[in-house]
C-alpha atoms as a PDB file:
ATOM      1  CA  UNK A   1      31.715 -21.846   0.721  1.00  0.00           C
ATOM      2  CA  UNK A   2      35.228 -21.661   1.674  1.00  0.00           C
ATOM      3  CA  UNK A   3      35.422 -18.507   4.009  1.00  0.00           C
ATOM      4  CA  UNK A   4      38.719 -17.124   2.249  1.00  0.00           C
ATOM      5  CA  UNK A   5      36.836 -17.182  -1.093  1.00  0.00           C
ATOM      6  CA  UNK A   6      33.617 -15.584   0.427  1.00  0.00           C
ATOM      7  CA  UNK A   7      35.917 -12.575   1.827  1.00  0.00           C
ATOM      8  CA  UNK A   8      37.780 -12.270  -1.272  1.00  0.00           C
ATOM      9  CA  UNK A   9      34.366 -11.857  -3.618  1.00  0.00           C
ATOM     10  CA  UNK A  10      33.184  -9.407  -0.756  1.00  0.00           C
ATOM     11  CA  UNK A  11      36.381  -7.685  -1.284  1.00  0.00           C
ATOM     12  CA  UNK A  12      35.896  -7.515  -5.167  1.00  0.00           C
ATOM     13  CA  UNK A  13      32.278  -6.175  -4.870  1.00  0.00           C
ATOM     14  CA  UNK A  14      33.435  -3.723  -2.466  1.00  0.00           C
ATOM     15  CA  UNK A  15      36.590  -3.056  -4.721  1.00  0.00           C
ATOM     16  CA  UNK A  16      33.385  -2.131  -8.150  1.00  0.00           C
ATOM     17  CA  UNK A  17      31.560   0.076  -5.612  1.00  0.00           C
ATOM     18  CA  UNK A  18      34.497   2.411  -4.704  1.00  0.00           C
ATOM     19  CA  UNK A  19      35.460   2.323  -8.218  1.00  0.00           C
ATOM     20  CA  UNK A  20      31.956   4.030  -8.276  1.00  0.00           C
ATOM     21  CA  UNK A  21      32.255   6.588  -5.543  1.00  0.00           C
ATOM     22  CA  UNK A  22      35.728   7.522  -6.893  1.00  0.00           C
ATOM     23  CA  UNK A  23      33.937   8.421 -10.604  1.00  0.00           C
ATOM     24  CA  UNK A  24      31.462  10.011  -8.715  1.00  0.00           C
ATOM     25  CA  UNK A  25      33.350  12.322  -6.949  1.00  0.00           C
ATOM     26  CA  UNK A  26      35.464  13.026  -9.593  1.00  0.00           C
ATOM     27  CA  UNK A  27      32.830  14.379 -11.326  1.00  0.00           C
ATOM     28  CA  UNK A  28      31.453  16.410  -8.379  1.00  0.00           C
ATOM     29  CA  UNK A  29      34.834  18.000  -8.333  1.00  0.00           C
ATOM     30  CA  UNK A  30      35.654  18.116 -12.154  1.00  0.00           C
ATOM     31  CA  UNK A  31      32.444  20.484 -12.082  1.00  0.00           C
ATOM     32  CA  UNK A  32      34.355  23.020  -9.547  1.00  0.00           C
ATOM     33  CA  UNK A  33      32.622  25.751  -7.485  1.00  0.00           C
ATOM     34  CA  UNK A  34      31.334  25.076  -3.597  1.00  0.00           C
ATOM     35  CA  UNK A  35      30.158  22.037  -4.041  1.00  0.00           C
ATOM     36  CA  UNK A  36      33.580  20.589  -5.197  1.00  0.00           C
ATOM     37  CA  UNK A  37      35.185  22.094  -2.274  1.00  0.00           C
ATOM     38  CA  UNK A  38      32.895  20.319   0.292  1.00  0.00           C
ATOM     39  CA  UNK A  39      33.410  16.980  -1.426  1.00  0.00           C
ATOM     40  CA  UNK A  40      37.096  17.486  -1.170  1.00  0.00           C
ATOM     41  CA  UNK A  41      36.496  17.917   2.825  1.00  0.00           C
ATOM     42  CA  UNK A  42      34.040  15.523   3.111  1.00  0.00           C
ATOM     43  CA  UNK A  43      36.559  12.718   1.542  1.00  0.00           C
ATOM     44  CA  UNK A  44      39.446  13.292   3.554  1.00  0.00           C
ATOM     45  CA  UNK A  45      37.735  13.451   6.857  1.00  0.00           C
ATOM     46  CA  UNK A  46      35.554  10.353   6.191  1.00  0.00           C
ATOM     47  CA  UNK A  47      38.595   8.467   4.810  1.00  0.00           C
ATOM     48  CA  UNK A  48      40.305   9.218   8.268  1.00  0.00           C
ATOM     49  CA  UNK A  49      37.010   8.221  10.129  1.00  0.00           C
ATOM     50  CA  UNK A  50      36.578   5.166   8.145  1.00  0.00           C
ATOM     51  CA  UNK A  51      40.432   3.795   8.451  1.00  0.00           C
ATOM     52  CA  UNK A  52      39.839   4.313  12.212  1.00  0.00           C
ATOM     53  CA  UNK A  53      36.731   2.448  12.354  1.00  0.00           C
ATOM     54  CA  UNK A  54      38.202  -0.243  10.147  1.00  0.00           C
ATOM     55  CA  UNK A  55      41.083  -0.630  12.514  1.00  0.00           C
ATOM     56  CA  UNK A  56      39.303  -0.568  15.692  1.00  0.00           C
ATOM     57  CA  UNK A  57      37.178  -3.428  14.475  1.00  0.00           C
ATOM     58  CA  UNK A  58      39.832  -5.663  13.232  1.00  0.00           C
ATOM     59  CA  UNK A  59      41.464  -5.447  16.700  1.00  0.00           C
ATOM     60  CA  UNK A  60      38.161  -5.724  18.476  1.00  0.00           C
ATOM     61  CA  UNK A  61      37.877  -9.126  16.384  1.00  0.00           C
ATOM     62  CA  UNK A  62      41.115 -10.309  17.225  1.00  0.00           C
ATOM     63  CA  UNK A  63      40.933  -9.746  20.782  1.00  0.00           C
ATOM     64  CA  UNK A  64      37.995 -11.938  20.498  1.00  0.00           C
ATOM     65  CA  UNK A  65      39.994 -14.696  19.586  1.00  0.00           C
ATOM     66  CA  UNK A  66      38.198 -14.456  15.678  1.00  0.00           C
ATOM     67  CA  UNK A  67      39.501 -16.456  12.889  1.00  0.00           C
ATOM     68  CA  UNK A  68      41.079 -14.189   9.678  1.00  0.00           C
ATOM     69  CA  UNK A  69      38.557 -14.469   7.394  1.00  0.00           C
ATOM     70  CA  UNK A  70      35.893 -13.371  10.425  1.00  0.00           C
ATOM     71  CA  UNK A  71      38.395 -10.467  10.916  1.00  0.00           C
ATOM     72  CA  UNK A  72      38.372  -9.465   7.482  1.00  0.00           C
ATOM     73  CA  UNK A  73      34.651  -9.723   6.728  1.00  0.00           C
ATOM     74  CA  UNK A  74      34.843  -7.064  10.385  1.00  0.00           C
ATOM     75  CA  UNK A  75      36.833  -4.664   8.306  1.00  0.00           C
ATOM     76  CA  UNK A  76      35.368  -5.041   5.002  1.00  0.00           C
ATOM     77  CA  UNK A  77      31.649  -4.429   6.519  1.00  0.00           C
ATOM     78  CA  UNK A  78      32.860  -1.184   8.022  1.00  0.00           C
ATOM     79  CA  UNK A  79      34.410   0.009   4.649  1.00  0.00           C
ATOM     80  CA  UNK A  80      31.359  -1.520   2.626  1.00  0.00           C
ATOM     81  CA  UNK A  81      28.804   0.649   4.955  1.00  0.00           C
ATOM     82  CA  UNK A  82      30.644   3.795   4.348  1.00  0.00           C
ATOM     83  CA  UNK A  83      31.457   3.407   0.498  1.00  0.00           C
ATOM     84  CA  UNK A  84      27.736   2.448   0.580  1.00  0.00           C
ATOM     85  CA  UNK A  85      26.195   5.555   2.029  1.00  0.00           C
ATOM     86  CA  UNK A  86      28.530   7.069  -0.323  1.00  0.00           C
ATOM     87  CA  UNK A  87      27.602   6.075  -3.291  1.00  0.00           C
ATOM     88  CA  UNK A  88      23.859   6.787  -2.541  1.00  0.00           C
ATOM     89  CA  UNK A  89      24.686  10.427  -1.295  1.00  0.00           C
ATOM     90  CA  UNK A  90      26.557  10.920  -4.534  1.00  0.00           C
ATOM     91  CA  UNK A  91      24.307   9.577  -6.996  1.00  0.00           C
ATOM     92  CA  UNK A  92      21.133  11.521  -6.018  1.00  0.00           C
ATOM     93  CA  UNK A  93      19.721  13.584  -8.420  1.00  0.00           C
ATOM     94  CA  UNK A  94      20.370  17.587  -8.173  1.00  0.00           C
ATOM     95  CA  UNK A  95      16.317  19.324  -7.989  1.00  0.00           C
END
């Protein structure tokens, strides 16, 4: 498969599941009280952490002498992991 198609289907799919987180949290914080507030810190400091991450990786590829496509499957696997864990923290059911 040509690599610059693969990354840019990754980058779809990863595009549908942080549509998903996004409804998600909306809802978390449409419904207000404690829980909203915590989301609202939660996003912005994981949003930091994750742009870091992202960065540090695409550089780390690079210096490694890494094709584009390679560099951008790097990034996109950091973002995918945390929009992943994400997801699954925001779609458990309340007891």
């Amino acid at each position: 498969m040509n690599p610059w198609f693969r990354m840019a289907n990754h980058a779809a799919l990863l595009m549908w599941d942080a549509q998903q987180v996004m409804a998600l949290r909306l809802m978390r914080m449409a419904a207000g009280g404690p829980a909203a507030s915590r989301e609202l810190e939660t996003m912005v400091g994981e949003k930091l952490i994750s742009s870091e991450e992202a960065q540090v990786a695409g550089m780390a590829a690079l210096a490694e002498g890494k094709s584009l496509p390679a560099i951008d499957e790097k990034v996109l696997r950091v973002h995918k992991k945390r929009v992943k864990a994400n997801r699954r923290r925001l779609s458990k059911r309340k007891k």
